[in-house]
PDB file of N, CA and C in Angstrom:
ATOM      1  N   UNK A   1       0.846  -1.176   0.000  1.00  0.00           N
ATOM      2  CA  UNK A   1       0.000   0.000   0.000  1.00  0.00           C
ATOM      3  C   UNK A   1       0.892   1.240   0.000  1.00  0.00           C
ATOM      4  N   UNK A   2       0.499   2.258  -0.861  1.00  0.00           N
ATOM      5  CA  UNK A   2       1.254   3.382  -0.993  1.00  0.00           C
ATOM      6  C   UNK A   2       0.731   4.289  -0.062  1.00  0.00           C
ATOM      7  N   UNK A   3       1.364   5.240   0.361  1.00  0.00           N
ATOM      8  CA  UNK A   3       1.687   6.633   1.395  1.00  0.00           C
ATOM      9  C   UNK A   3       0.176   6.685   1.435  1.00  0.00           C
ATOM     10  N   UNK A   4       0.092   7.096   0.106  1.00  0.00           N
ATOM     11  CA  UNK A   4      -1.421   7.995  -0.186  1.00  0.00           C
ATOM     12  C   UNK A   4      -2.505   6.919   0.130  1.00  0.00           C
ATOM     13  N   UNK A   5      -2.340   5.832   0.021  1.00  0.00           N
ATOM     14  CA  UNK A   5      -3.192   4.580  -0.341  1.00  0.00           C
ATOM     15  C   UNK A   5      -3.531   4.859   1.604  1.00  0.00           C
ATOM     16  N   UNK A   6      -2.674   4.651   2.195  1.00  0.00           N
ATOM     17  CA  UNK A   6      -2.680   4.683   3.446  1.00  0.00           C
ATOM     18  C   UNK A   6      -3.085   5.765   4.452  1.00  0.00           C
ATOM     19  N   UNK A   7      -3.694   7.112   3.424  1.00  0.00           N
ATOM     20  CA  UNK A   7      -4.365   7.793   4.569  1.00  0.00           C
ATOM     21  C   UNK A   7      -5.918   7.744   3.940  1.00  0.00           C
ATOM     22  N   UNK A   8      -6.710   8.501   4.792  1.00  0.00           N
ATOM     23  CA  UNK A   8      -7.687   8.550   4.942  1.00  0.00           C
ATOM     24  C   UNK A   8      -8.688   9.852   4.680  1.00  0.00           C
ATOM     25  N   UNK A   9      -9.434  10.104   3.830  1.00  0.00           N
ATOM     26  CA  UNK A   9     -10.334  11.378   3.386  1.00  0.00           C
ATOM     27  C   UNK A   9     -10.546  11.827   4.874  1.00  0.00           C
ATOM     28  N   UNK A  10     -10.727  13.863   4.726  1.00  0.00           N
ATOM     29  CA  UNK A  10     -10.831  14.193   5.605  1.00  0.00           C
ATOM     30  C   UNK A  10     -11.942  15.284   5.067  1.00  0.00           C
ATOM     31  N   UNK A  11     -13.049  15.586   6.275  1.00  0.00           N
ATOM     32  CA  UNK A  11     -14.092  15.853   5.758  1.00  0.00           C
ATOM     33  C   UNK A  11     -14.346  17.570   5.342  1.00  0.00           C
ATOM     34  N   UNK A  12     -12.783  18.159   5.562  1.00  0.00           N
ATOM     35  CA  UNK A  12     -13.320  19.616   4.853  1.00  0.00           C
ATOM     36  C   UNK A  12     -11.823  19.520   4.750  1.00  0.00           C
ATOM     37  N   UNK A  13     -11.850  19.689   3.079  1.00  0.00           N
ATOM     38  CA  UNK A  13     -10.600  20.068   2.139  1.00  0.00           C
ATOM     39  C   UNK A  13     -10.820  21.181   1.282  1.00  0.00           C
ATOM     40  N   UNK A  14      -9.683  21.459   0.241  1.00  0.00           N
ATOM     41  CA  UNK A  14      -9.782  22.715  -0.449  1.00  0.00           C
ATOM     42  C   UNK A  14      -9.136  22.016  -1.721  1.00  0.00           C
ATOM     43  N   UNK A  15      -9.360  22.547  -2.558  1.00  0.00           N
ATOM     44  CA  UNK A  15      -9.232  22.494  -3.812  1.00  0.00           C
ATOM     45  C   UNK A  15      -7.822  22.189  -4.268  1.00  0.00           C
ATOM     46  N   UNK A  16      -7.488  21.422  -4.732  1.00  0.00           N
ATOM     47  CA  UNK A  16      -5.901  21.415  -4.897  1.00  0.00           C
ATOM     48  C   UNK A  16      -5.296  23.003  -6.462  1.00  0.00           C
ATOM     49  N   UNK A  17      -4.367  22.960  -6.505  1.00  0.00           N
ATOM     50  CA  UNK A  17      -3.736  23.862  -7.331  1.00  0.00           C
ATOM     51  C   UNK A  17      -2.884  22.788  -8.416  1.00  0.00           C
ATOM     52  N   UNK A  18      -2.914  22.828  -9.868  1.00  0.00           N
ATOM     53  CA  UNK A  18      -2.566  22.220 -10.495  1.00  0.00           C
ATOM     54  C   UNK A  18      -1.539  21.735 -10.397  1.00  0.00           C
ATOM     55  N   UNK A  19      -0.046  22.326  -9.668  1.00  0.00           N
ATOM     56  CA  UNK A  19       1.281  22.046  -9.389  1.00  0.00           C
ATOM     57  C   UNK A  19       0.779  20.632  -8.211  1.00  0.00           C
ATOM     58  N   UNK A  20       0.215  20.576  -7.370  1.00  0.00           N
ATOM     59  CA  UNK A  20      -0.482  19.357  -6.611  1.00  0.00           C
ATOM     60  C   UNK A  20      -1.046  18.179  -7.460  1.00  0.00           C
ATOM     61  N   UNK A  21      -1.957  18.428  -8.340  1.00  0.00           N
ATOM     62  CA  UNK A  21      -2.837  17.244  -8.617  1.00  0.00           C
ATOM     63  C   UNK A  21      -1.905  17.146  -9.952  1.00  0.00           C
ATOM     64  N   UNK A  22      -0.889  17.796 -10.639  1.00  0.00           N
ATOM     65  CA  UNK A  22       0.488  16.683 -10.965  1.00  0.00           C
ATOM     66  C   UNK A  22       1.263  15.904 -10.166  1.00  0.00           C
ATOM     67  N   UNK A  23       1.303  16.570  -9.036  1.00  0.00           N
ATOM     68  CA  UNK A  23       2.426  15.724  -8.341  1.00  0.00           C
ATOM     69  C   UNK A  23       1.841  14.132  -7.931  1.00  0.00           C
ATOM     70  N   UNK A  24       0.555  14.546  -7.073  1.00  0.00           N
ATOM     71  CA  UNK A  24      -0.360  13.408  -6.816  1.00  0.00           C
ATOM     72  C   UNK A  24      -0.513  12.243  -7.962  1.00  0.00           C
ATOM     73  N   UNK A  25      -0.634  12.872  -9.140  1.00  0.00           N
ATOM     74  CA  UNK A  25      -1.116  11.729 -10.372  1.00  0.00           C
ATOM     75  C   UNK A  25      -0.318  10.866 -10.436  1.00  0.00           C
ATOM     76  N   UNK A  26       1.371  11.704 -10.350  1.00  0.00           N
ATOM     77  CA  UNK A  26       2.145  11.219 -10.990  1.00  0.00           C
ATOM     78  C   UNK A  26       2.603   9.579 -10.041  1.00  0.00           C
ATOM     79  N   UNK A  27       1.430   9.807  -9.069  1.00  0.00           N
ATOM     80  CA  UNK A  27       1.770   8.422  -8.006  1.00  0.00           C
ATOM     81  C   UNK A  27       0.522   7.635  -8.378  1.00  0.00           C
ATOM     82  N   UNK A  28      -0.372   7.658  -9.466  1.00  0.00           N
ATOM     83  CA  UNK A  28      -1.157   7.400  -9.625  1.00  0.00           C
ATOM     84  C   UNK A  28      -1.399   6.061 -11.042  1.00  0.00           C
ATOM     85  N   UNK A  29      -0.342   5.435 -11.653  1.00  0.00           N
ATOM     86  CA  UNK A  29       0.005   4.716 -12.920  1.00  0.00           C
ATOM     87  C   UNK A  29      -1.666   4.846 -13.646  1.00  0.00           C
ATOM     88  N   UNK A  30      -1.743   5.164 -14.813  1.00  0.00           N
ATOM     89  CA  UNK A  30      -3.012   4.686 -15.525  1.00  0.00           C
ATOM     90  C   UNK A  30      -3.867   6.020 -15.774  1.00  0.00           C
ATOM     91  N   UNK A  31      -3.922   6.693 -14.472  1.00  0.00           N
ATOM     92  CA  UNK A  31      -4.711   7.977 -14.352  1.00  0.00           C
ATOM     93  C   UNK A  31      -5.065   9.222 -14.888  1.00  0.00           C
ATOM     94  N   UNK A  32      -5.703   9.646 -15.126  1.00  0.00           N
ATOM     95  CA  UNK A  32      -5.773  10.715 -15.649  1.00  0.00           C
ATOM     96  C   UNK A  32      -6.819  11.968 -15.373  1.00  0.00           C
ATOM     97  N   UNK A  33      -6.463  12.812 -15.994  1.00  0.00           N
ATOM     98  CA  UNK A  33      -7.322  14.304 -15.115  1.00  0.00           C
ATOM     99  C   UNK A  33      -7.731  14.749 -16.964  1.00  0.00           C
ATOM    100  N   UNK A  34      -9.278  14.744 -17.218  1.00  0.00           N
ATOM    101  CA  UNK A  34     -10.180  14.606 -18.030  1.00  0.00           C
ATOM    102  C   UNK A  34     -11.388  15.680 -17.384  1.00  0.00           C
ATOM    103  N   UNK A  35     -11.403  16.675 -18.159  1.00  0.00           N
ATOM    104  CA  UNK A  35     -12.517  17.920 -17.904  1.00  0.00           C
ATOM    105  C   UNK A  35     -12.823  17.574 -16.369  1.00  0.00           C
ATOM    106  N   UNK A  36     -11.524  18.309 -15.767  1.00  0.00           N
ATOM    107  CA  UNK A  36     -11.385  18.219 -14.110  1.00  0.00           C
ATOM    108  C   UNK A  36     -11.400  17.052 -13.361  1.00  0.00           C
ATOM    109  N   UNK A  37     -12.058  16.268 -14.204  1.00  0.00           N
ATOM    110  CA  UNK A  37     -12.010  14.691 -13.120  1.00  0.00           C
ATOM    111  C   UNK A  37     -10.948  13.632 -13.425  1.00  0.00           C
ATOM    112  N   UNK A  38     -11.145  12.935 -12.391  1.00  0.00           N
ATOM    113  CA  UNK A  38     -10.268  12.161 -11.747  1.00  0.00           C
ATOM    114  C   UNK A  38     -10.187  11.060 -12.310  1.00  0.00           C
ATOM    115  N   UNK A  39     -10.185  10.226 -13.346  1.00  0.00           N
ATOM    116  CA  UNK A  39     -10.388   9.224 -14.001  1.00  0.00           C
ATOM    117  C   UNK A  39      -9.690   7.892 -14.643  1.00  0.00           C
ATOM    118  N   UNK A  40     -10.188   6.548 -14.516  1.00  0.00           N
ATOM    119  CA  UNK A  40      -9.341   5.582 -14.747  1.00  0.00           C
ATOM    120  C   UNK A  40     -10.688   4.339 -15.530  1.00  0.00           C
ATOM    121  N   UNK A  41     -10.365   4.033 -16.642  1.00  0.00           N
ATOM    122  CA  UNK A  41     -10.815   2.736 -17.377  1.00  0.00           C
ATOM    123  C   UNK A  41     -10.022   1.332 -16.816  1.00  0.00           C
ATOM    124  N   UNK A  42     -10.885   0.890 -15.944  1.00  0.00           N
ATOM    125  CA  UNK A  42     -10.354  -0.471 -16.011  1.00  0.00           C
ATOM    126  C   UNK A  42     -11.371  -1.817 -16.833  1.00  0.00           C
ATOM    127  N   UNK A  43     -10.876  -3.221 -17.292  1.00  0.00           N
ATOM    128  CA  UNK A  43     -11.226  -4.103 -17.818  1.00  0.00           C
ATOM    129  C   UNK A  43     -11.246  -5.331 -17.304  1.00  0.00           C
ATOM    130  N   UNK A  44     -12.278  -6.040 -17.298  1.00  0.00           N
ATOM    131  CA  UNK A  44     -12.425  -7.404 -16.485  1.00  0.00           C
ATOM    132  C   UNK A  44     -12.805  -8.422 -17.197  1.00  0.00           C
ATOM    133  N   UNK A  45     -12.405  -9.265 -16.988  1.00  0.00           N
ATOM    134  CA  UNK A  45     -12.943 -10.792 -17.791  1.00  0.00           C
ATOM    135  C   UNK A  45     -14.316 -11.626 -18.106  1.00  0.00           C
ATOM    136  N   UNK A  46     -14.761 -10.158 -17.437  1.00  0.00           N
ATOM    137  CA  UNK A  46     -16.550 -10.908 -17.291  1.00  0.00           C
ATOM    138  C   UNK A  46     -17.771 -10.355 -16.103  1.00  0.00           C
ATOM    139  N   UNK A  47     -18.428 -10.207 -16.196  1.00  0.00           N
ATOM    140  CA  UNK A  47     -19.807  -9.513 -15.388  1.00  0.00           C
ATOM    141  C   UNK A  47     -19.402  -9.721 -14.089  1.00  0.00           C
ATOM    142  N   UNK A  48     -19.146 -11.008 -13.736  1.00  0.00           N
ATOM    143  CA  UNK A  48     -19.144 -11.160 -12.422  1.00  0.00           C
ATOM    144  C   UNK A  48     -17.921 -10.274 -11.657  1.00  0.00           C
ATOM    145  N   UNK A  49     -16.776 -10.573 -12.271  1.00  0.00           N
ATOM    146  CA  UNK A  49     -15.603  -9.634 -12.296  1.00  0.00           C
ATOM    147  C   UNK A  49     -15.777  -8.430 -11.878  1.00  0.00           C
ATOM    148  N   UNK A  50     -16.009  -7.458 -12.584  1.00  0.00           N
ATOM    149  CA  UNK A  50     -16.936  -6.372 -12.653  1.00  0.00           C
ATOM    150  C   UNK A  50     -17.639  -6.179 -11.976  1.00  0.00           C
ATOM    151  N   UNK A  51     -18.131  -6.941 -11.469  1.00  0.00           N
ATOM    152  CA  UNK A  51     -19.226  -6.609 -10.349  1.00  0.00           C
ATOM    153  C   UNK A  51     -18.455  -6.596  -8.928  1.00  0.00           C
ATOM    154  N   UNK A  52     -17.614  -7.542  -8.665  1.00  0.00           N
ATOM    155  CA  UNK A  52     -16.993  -7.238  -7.575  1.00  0.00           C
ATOM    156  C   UNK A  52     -15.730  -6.501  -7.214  1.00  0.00           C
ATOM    157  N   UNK A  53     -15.501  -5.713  -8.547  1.00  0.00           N
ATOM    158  CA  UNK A  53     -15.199  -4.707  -8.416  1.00  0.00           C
ATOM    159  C   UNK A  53     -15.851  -3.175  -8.011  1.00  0.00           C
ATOM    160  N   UNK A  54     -16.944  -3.601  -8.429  1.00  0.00           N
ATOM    161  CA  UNK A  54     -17.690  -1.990  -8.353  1.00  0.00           C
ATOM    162  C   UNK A  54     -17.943  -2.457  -6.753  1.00  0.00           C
ATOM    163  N   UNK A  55     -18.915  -3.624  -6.143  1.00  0.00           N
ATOM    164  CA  UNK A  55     -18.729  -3.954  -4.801  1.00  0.00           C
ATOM    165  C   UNK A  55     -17.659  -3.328  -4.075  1.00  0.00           C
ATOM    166  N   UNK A  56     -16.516  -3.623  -4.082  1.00  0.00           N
ATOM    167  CA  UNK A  56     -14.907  -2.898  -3.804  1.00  0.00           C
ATOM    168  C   UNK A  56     -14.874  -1.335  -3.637  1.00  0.00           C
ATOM    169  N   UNK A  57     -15.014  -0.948  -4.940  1.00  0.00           N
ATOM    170  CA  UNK A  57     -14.738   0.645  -5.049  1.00  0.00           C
ATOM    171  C   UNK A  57     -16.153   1.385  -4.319  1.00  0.00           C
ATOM    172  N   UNK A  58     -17.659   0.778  -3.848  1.00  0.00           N
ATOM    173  CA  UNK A  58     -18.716   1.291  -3.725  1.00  0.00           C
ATOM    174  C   UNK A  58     -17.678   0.855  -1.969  1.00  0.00           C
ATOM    175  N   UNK A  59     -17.752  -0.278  -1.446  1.00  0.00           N
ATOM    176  CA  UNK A  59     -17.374  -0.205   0.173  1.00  0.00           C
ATOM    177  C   UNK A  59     -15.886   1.133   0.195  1.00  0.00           C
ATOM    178  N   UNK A  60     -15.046   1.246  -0.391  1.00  0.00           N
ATOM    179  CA  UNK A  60     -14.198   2.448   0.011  1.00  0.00           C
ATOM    180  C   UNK A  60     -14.791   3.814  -0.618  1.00  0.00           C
ATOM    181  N   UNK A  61     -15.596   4.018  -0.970  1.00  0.00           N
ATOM    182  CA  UNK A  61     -16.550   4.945  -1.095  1.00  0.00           C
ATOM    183  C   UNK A  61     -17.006   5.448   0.360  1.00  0.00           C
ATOM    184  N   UNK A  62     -17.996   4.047   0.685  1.00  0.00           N
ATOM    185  CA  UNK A  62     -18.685   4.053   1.766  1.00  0.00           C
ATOM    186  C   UNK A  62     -17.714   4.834   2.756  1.00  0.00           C
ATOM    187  N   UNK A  63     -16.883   3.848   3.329  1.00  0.00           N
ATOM    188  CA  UNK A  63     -16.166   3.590   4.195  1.00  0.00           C
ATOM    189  C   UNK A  63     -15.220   5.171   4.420  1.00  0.00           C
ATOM    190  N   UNK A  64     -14.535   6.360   3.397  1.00  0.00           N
ATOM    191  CA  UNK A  64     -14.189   7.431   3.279  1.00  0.00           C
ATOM    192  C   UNK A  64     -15.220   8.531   3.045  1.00  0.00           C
ATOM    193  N   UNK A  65     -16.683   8.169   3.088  1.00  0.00           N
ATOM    194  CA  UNK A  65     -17.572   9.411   2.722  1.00  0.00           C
ATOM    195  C   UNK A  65     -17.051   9.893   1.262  1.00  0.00           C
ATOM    196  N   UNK A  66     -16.557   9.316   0.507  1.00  0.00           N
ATOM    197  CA  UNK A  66     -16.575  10.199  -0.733  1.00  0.00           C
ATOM    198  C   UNK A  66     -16.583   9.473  -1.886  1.00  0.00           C
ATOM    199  N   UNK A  67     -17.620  10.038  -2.545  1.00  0.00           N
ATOM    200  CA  UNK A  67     -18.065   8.791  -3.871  1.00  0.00           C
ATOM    201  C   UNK A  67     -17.533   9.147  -5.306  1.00  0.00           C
ATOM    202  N   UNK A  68     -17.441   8.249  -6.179  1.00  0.00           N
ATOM    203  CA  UNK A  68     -16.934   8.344  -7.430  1.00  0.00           C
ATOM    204  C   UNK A  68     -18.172   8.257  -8.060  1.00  0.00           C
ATOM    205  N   UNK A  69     -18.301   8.850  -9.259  1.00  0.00           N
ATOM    206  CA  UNK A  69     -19.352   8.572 -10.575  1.00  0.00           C
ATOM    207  C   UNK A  69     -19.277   6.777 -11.119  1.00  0.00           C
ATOM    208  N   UNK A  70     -19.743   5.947 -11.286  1.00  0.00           N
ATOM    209  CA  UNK A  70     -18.934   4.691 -12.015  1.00  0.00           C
ATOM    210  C   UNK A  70     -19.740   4.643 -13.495  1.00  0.00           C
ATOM    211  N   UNK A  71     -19.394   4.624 -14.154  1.00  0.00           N
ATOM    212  CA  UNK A  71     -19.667   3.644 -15.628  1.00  0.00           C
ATOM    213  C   UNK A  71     -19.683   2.238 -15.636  1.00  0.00           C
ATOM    214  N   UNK A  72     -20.286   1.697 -15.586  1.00  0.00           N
ATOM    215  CA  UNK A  72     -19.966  -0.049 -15.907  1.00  0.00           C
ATOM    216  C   UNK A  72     -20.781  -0.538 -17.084  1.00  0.00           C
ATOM    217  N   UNK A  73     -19.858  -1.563 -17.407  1.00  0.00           N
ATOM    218  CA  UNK A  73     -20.664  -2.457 -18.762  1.00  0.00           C
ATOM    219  C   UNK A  73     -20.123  -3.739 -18.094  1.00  0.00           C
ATOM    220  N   UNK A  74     -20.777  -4.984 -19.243  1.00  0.00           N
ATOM    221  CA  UNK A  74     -20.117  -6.204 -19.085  1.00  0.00           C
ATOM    222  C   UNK A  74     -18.620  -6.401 -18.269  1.00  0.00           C
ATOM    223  N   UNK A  75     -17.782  -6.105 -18.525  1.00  0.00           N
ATOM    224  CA  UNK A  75     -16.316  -6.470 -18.433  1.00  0.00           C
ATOM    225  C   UNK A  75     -15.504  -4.997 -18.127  1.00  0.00           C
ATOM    226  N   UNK A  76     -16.212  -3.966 -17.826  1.00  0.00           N
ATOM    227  CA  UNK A  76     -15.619  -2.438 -17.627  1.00  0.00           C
ATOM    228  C   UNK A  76     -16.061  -1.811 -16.661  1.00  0.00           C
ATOM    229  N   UNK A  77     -15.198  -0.956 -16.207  1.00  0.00           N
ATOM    230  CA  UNK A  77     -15.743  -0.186 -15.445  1.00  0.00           C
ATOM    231  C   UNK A  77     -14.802   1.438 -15.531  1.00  0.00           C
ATOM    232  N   UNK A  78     -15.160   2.560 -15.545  1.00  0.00           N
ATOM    233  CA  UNK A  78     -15.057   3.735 -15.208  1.00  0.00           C
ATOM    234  C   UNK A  78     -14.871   4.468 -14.284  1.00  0.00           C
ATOM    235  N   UNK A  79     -13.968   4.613 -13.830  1.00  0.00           N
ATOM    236  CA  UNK A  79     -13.785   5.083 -12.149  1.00  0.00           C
ATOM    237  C   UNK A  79     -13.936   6.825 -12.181  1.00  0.00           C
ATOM    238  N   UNK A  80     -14.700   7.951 -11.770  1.00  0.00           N
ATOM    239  CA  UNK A  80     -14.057   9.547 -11.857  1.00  0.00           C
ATOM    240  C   UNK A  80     -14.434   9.569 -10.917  1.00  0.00           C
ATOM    241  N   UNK A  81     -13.732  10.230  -9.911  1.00  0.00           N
ATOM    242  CA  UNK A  81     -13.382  11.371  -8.799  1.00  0.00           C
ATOM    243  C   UNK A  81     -13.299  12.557  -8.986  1.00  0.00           C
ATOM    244  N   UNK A  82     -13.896  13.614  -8.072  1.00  0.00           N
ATOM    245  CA  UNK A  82     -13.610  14.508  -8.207  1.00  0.00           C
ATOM    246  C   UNK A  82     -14.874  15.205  -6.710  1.00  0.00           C
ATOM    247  N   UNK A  83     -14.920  16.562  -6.337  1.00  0.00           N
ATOM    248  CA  UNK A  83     -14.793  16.476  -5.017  1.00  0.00           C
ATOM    249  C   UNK A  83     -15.537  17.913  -5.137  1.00  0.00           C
ATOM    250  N   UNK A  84     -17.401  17.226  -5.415  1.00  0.00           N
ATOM    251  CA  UNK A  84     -18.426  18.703  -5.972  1.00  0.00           C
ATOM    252  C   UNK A  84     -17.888  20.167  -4.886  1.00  0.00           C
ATOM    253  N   UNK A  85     -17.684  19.803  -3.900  1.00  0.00           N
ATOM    254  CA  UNK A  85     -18.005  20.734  -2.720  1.00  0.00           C
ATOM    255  C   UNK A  85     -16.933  21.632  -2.748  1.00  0.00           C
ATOM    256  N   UNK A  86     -15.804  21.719  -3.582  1.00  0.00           N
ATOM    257  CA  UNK A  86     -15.182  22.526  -4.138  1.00  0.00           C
ATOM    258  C   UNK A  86     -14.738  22.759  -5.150  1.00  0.00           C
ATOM    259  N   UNK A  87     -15.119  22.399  -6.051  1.00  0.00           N
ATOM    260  CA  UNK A  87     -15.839  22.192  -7.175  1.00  0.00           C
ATOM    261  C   UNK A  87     -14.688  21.892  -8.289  1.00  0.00           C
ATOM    262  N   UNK A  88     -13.427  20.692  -7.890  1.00  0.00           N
ATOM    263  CA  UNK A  88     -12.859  20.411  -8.597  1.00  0.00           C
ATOM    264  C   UNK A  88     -12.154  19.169  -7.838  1.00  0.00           C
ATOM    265  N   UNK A  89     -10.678  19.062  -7.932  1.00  0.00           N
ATOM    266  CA  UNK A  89     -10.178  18.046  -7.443  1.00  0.00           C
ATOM    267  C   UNK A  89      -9.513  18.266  -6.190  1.00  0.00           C
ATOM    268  N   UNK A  90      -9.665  17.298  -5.125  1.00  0.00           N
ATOM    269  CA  UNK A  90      -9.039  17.686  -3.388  1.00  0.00           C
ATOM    270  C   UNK A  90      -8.551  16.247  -3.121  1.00  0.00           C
ATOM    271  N   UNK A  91      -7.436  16.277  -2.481  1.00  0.00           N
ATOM    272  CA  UNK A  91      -6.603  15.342  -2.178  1.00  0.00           C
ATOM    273  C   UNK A  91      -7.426  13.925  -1.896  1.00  0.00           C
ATOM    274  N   UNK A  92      -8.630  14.067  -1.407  1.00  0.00           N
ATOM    275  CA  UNK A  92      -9.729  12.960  -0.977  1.00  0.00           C
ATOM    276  C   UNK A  92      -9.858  11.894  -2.472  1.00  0.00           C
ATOM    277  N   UNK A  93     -10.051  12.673  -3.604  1.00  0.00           N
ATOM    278  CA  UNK A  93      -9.929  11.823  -4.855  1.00  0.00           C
ATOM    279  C   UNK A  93      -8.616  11.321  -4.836  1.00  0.00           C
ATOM    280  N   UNK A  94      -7.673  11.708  -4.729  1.00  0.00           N
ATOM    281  CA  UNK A  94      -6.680  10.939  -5.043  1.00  0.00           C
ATOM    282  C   UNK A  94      -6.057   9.948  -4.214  1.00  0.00           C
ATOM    283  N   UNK A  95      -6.408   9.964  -2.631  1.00  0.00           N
ATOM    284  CA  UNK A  95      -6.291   9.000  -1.727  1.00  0.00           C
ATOM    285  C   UNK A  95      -7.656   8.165  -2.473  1.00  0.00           C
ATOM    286  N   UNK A  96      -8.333   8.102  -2.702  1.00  0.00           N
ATOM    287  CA  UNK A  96      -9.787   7.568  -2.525  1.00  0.00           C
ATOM    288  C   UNK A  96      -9.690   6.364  -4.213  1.00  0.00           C
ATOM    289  N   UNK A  97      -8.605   7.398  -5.161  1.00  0.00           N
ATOM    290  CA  UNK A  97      -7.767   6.443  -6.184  1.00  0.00           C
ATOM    291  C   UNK A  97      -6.795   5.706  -5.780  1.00  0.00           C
ATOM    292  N   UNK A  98      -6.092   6.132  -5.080  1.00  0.00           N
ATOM    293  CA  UNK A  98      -4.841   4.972  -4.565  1.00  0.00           C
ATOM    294  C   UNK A  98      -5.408   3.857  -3.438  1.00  0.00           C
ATOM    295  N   UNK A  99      -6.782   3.492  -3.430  1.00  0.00           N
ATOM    296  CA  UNK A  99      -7.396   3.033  -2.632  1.00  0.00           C
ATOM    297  C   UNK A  99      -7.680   1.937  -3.437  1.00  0.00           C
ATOM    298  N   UNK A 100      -8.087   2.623  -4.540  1.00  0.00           N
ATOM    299  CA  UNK A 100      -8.942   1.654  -5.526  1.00  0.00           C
ATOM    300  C   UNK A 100      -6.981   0.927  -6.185  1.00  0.00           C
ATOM    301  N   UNK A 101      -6.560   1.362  -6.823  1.00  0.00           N
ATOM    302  CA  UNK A 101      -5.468   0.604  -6.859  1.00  0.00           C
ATOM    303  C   UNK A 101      -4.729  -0.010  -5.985  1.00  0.00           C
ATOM    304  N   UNK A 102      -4.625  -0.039  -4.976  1.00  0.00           N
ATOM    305  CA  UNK A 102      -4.316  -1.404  -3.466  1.00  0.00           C
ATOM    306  C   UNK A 102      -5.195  -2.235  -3.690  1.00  0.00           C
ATOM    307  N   UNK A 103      -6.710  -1.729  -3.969  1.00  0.00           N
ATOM    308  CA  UNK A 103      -7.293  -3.106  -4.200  1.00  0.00           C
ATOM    309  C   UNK A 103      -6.846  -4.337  -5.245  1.00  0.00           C
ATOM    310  N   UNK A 104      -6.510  -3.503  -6.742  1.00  0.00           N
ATOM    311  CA  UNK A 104      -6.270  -4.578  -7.308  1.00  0.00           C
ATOM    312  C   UNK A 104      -4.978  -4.897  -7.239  1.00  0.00           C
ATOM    313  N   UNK A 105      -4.014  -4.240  -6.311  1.00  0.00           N
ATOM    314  CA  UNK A 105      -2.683  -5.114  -6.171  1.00  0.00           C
ATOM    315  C   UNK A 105      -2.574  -6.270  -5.420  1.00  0.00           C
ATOM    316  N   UNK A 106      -3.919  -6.282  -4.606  1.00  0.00           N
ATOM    317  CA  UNK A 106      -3.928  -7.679  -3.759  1.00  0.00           C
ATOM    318  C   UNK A 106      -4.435  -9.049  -4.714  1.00  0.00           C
TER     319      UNK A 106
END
């Protein structure tokens, strides 16, 4: 588990400044920052797959108070973050991404 992977959303943040949410990404493999959000395509072998993935990313949702948008199809899923209440990206998305990637390193 990485640094970031290892802390925890905190419930009043501020907006990061672009020199930040490079630095953050750049701990982020895959990721990307797409009309402000926080975003990652991942691919699975099949529905069920997929499904317990979104299971996964919906409990660290839960579990940090802060939710992602998801896309899903068959074998996909869509991850964006991003953090309405200041109306762009705050460190909470990007712990809340390095969350979702610990998951699939296990």
């Amino acid at each position: 588990m990485t640094a970031l992977a290892a802390r925890h959303c905190q419930p009043t943040v501020a907006r990061l400044a672009d020199a930040d949410t490079g630095r953050l990404l750049a701990e982020l493999p895959g990721w990307a920052i797409e009309r402000g959000l926080l975003v990652k395509s991942f691919g699975f072998g099949n529905y069920h797959e997929t499904m317990a993935f979104v299971n996964a990313v919906a409990w660290i949702a839960h579990r940090e108070d802060h939710h992602p948008d998801l896309a899903v199809g068959y074998n996909r899923c869509r991850v964006e973050w991003s953090t309405h209440s200041v109306g762009g990206l705050s460190e909470n998305d990007f712990i809340c991404a390095a969350r979702v990637e610990a998951l699939l390193a296990t």
